[in-house]
N, C-alpha and C. Protein backbone atom coordinates (compact mmCIF):
# COMPACT_ATOMS: atom_id res chain seq x y z
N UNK A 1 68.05 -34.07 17.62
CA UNK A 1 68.69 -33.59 16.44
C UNK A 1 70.16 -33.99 16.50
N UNK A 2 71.34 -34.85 15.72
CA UNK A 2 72.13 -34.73 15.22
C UNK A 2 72.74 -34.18 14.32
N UNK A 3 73.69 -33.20 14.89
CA UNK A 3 74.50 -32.52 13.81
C UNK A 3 75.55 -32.91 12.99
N UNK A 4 76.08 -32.25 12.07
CA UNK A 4 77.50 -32.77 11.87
C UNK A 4 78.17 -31.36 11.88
N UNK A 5 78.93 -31.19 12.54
CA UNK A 5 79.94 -30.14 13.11
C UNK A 5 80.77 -29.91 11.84
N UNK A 6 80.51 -28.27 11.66
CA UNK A 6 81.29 -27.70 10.26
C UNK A 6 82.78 -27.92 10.55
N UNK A 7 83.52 -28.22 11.25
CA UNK A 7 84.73 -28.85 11.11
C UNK A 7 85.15 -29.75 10.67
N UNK A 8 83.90 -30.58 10.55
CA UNK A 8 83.98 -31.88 9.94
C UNK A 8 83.84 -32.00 8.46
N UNK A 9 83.43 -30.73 7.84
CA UNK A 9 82.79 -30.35 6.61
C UNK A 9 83.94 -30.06 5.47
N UNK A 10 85.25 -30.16 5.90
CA UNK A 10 86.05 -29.65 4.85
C UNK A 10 86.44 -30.77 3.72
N UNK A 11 87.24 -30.28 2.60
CA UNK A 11 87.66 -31.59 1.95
C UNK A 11 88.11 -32.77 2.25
N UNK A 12 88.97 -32.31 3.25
CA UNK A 12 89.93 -33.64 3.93
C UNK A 12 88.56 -34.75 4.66
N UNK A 13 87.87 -34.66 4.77
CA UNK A 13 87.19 -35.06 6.20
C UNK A 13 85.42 -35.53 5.32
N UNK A 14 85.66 -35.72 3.54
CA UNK A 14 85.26 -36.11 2.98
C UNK A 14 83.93 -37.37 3.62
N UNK A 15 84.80 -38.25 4.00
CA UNK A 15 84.57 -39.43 4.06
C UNK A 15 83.11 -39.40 5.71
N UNK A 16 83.00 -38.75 6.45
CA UNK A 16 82.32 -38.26 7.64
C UNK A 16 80.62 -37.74 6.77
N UNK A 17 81.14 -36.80 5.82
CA UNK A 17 79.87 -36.37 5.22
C UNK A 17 79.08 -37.68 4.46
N UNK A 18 79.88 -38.66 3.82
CA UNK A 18 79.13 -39.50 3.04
C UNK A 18 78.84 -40.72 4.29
N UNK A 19 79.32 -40.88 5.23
CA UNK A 19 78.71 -41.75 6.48
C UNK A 19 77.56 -41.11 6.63
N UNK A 20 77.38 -40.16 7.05
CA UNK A 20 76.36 -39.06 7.57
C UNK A 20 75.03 -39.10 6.65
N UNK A 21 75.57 -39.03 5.46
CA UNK A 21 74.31 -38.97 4.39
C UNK A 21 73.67 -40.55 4.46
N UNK A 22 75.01 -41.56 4.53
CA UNK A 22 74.25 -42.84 4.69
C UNK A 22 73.60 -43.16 5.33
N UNK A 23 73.58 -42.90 6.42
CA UNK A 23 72.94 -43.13 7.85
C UNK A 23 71.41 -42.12 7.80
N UNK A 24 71.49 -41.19 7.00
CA UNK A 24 70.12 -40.57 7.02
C UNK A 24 69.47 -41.51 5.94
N UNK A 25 69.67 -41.88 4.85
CA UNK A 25 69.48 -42.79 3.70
C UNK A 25 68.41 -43.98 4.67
N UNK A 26 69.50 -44.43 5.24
CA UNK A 26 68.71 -45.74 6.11
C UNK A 26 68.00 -45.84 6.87
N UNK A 27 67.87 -44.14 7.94
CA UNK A 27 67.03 -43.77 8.84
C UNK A 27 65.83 -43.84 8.17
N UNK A 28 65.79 -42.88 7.36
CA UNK A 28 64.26 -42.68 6.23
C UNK A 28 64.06 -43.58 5.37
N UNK A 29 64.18 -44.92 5.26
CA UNK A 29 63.46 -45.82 5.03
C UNK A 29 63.24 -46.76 5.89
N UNK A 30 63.44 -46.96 7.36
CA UNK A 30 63.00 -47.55 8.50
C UNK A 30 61.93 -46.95 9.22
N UNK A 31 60.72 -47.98 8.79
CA UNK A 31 59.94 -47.60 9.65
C UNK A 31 59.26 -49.19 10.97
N UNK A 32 59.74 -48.81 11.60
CA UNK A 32 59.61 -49.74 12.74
C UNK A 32 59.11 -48.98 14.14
N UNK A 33 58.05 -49.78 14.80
CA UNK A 33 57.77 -49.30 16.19
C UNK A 33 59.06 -49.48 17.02
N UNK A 34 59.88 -49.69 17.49
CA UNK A 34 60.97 -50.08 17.87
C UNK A 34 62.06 -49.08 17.53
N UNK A 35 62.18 -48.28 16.51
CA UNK A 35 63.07 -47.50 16.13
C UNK A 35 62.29 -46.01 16.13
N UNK A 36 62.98 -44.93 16.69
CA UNK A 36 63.27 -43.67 16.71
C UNK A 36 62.78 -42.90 15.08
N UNK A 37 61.61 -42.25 15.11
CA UNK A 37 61.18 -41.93 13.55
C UNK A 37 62.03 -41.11 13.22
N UNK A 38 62.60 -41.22 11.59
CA UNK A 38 62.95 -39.91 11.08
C UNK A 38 62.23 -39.17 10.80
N UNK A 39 62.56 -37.90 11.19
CA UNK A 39 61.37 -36.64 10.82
C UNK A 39 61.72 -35.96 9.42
N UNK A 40 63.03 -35.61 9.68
CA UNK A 40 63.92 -34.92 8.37
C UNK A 40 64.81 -34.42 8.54
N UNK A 41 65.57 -33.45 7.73
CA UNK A 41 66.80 -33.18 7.85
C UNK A 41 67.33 -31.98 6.92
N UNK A 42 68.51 -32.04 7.00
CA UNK A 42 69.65 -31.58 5.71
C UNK A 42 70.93 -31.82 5.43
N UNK A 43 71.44 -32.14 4.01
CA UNK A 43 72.42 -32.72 3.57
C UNK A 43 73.16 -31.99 3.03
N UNK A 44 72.91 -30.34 3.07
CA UNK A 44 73.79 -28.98 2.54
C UNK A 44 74.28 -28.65 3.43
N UNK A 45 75.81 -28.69 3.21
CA UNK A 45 76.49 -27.75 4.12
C UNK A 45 76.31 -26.70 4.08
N UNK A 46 76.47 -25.71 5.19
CA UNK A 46 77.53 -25.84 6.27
C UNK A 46 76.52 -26.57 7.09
N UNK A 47 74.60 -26.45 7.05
CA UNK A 47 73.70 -27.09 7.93
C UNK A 47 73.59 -28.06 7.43
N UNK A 48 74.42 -29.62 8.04
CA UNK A 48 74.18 -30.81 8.05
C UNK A 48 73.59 -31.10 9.35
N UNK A 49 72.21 -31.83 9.29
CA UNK A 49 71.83 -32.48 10.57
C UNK A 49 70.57 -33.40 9.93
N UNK A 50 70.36 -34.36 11.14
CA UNK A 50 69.01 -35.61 10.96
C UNK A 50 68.39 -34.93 12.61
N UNK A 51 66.90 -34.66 11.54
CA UNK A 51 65.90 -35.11 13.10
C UNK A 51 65.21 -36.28 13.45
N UNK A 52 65.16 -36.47 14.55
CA UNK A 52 64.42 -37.57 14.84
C UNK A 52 63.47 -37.20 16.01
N UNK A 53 62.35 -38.12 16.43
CA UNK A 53 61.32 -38.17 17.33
C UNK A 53 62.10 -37.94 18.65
N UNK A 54 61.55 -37.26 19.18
CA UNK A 54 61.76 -37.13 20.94
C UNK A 54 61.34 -38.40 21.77
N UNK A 55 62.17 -39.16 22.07
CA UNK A 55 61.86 -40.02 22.70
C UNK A 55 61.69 -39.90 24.16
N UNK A 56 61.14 -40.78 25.05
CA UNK A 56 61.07 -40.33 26.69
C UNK A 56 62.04 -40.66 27.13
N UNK A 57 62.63 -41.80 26.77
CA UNK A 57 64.04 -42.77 27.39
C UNK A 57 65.11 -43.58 26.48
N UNK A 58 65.99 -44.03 26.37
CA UNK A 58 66.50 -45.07 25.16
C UNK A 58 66.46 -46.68 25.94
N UNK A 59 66.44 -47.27 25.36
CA UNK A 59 66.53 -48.36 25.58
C UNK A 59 67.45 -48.80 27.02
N UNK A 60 68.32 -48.40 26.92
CA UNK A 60 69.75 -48.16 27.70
C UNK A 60 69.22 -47.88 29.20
N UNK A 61 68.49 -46.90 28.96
CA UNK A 61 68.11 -46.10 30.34
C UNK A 61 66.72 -46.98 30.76
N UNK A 62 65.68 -47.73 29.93
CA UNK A 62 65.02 -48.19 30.55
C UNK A 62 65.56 -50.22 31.04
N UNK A 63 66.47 -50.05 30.57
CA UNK A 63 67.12 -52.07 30.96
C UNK A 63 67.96 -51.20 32.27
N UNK A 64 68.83 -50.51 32.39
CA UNK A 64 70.40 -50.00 33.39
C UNK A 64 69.40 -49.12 34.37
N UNK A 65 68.15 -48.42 34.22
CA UNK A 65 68.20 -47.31 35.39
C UNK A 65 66.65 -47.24 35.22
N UNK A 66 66.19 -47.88 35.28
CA UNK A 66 64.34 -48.26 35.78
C UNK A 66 64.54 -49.09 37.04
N UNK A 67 64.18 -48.62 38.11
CA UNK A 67 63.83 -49.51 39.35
C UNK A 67 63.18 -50.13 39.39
N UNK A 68 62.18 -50.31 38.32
CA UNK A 68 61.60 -51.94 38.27
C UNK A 68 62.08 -52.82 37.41
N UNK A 69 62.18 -53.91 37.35
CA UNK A 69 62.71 -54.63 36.34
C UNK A 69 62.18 -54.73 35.38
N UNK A 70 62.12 -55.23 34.46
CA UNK A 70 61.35 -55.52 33.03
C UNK A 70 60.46 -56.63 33.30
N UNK A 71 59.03 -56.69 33.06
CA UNK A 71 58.34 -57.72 32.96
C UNK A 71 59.01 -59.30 31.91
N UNK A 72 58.99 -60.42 32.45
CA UNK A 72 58.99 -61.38 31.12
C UNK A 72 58.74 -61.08 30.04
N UNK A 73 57.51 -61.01 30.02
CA UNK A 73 56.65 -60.64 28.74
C UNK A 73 57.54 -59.54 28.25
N UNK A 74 57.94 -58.07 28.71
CA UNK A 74 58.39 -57.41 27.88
C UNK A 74 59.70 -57.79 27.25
N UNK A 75 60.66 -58.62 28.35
CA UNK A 75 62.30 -59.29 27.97
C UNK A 75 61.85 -59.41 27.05
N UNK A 76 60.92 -60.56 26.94
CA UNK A 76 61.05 -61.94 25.79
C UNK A 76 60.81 -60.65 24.33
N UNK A 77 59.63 -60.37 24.37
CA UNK A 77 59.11 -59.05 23.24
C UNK A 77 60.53 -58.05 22.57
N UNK A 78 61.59 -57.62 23.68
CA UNK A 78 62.34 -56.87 23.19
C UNK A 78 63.71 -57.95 22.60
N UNK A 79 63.51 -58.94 23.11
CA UNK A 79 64.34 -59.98 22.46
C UNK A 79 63.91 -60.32 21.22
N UNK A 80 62.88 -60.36 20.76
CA UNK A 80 62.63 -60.60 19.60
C UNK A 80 62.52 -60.01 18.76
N UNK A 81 62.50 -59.06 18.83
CA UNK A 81 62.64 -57.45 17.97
C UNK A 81 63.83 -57.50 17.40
N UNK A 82 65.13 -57.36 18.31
CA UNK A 82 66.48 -57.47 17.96
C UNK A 82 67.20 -58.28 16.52
């Protein structure tokens, strides 16, 4: 779950809420094996947040901190995704 922190919610700070909404906009129409599902959300303050799927690992953690390396086959596969 990503939030957006009611501090961030006031007039001044405008510009954070309409990133926020964009980024859910684009979440929920991506649907790719490769990408993190959107589940849903809300775009009313003061509860702004996006859910997404529980993943086991990110990407990050399985290339930097898996003690095995990546198969070829999978490099080449996640290279081409990109």
């Amino acid at each position: 779950m990503k939030m957006l922190p009611a501090s961030l919610l006031t007039d001044s700070s405008h510009a954070e809420l309409h990133t926020f909404v964009q980024e859910a906009v684009v979440l929920a129409s991506i649907q790719h094996e490769n990408i993190v599902p959107f589940l849903g959300g809300s775009l009313h303050p003061p509860h702004v947040f996006i859910v997404e799927a529980l993943m086991q690992h990110t990407l990050g953690e399985r290339l930097h901190n898996d003690p095995a390396p990546l198969p070829l086959w999978e490099m080449l596969a996640l290279s081409l995704d990109v």
